[in-house]
Protein backbone atom coordinates (compact mmCIF):
# COMPACT_ATOMS: atom_id res chain seq x y z
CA UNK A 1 97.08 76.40 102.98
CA UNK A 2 99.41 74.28 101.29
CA UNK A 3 102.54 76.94 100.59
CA UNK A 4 104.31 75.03 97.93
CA UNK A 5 101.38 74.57 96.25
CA UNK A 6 99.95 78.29 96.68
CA UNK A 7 103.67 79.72 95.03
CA UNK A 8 103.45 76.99 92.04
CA UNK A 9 99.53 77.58 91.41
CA UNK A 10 99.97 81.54 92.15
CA UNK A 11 103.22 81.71 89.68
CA UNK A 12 101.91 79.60 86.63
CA UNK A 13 98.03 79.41 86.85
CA UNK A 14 97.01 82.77 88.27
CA UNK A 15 93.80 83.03 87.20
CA UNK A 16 92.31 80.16 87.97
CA UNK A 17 94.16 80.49 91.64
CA UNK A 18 92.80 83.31 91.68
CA UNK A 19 89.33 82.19 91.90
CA UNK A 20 90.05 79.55 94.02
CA UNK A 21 91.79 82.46 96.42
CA UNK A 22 88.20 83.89 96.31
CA UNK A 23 86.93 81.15 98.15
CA UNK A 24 89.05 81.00 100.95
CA UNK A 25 88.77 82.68 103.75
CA UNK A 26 91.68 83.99 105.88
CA UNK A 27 92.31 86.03 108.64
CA UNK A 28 95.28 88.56 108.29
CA UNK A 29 97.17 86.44 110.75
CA UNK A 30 96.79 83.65 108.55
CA UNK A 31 97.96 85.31 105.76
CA UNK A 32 100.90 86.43 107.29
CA UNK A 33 102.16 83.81 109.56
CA UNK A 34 101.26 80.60 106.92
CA UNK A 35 102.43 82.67 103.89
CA UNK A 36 103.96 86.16 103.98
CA UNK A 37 106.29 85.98 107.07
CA UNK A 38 107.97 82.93 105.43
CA UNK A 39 108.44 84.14 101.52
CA UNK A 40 109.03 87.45 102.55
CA UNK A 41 112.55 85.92 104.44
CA UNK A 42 113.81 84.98 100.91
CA UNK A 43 114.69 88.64 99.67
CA UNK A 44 115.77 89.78 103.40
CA UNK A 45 118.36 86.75 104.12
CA UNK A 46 119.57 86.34 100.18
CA UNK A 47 120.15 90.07 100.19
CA UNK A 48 122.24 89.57 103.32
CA UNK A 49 123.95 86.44 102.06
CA UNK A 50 124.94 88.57 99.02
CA UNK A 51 125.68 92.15 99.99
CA UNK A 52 127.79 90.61 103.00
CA UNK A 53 128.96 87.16 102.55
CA UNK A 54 129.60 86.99 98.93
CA UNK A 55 129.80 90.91 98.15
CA UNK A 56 129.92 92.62 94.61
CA UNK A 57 132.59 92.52 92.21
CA UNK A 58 133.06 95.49 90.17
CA UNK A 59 136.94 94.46 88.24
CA UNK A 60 139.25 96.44 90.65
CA UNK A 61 137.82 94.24 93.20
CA UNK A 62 134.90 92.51 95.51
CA UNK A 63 132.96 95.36 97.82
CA UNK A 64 131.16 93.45 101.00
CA UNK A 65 128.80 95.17 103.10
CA UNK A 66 129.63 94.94 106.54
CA UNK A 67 128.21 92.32 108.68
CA UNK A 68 126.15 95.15 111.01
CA UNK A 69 124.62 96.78 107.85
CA UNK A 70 123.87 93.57 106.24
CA UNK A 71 121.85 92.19 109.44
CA UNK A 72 120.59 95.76 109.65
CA UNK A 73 119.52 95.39 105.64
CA UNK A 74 118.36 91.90 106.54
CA UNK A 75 116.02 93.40 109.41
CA UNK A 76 114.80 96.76 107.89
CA UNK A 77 113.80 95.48 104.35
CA UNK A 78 112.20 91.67 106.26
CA UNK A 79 110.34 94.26 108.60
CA UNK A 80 109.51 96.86 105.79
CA UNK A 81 108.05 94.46 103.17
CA UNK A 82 105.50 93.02 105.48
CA UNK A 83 104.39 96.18 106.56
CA UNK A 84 104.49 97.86 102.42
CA UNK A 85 101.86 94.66 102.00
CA UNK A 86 99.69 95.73 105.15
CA UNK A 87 100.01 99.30 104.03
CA UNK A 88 99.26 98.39 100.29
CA UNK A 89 95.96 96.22 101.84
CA UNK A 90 94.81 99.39 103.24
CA UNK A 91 94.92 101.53 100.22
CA UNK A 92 93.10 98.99 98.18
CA UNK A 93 90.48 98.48 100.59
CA UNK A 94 90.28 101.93 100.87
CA UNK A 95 89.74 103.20 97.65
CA UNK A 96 87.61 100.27 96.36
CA UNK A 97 84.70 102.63 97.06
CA UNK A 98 85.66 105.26 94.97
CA UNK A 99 85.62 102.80 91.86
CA UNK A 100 82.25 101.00 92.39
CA UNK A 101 84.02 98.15 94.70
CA UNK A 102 83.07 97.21 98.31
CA UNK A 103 85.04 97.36 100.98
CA UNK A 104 86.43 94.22 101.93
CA UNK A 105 89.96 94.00 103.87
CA UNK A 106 90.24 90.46 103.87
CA UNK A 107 89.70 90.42 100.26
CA UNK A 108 92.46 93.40 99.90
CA UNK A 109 95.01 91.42 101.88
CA UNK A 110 94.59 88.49 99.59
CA UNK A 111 95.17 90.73 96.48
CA UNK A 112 98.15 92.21 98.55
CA UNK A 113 99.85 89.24 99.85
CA UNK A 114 99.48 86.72 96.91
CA UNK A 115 100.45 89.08 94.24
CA UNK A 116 103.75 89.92 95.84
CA UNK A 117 104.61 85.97 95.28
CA UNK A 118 106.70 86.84 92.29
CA UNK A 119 109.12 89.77 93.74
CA UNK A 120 109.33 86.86 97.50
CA UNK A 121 110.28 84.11 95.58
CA UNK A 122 112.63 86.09 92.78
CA UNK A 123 114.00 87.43 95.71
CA UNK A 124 116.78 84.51 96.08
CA UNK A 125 118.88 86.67 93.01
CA UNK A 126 119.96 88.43 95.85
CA UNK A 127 121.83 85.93 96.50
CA UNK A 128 123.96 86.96 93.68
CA UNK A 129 124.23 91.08 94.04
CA UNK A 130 124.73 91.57 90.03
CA UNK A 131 121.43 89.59 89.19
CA UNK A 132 119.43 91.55 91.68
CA UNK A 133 117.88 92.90 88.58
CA UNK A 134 116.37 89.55 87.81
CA UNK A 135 114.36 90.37 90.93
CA UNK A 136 113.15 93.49 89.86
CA UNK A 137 111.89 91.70 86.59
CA UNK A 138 110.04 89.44 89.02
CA UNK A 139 108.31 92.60 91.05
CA UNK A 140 106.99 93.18 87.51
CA UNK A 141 105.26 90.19 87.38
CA UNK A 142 104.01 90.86 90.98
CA UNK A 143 101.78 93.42 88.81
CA UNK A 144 100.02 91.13 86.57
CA UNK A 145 98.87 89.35 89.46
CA UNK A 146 98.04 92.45 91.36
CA UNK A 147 95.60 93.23 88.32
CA UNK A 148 94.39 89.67 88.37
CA UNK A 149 93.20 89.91 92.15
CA UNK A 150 91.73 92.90 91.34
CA UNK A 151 89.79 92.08 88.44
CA UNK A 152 88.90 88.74 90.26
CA UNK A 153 88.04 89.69 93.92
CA UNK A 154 87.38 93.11 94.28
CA UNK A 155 84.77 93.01 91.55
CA UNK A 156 85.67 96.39 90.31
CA UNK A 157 82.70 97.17 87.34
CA UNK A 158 85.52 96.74 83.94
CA UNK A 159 84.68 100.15 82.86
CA UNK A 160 86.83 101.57 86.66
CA UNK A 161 89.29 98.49 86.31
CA UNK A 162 92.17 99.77 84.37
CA UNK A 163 91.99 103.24 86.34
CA UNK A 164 92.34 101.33 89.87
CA UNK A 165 94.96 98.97 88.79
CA UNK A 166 96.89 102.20 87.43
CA UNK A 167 96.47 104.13 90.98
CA UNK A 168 96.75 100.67 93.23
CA UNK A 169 100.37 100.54 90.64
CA UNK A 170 101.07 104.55 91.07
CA UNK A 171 101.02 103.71 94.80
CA UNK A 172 102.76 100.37 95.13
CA UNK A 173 105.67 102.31 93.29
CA UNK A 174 105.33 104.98 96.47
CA UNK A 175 105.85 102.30 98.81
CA UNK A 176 108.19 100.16 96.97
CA UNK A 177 110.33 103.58 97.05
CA UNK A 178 109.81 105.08 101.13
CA UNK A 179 110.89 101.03 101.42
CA UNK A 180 114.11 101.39 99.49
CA UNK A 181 115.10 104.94 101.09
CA UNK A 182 114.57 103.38 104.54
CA UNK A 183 116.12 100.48 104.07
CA UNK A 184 118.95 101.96 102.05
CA UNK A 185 119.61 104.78 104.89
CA UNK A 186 119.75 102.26 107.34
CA UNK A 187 121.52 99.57 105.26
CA UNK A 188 124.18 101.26 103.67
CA UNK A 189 126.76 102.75 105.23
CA UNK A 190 127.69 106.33 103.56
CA UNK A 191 130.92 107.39 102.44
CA UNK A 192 132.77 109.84 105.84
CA UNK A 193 133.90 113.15 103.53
């Protein structure tokens, strides 16, 4: 798999890279060593570069997180996003029964992986603490794409498609937030009273 290509095709043709995503086949190693383990670095280290190194400025003055909590930020949300996408796999495998689907986990780890391309490669706003948001708006894209997969390789009947998407969304949101509390627990260092 070509990565460059994969991001550009992924980000501004999705649903004819869809269909060509289809017709590959990968094992979950594959998906994670020749794709997600590298984009999945961008958020982690640019949220380290800018929470520690270039730090926040908020007029009175510039707050830095500490070197420990920003490796420990860079480790816990590197760590916790590859596992959200594993987790995510699961539940759409899982359910994919329940609305007239098959089973397929290779097929689920696609939609997983690929559709998270967005929120990866957005992820370098980090880089910049006040533009995080930019990010976020990213992530949001992520969702399109999640629907896309779907639609495209699940083969979800279209009368069950919305109503997936909506739960397969209604759950990323769960893990998007036990990510965040984790991460922010272990990340950010809380005020001594």
């Amino acid at each position: 798999m070509n990565l460059v290509e994969r991001v550009k095709n992924i980000l501004l043709s999705p649903v004819s890279e869809w269909d060509v995503i289809k017709g590959e086949t990968y094992t979950a190693a594959e998906l994670f060593t020749q794709y997600a383990i590298i984009l999945a670095a961008i958020p982690a280290l640019a949220g380290f570069i800018g929470f520690s190194l270039i730090g926040h400025s908020f007029g009175l003055g510039t707050f830095r997180l500490p070197i420990g909590y920003g490796l420990a930020y860079f480790v816990t949300s590197y760590i916790m996003s590859l596992a959200g996408v594993y987790i995510l796999a699961i539940v759409i495998d899982r359910l994919s029964p329940n609305f007239g689907a098959s089973q397929d986990m290779a097929a689920a780890l696609k939609i997983a992986v690929f559709s998270m391309t967005p929120y990866w490669i957005g992820g370098i706003f980090l880089l910049i603490p006040s533009l995080s948001i930019i990010t976020m708006i990213a992530g949001i894209y992520g969702l399109y794409l999640l629907f896309l997969g779907i639609k495209q390789l699940k083969d979800v009947p279209p009368d069950k498609q919305v109503t997936f998407f909506i739960i397969i969304v209604l759950v990323t949101v769960i893990i998007q937030v036990i990510i965040s509390a984790v991460v922010h627990s272990i990340s950010f260092p809380r005020p001594v009273l």
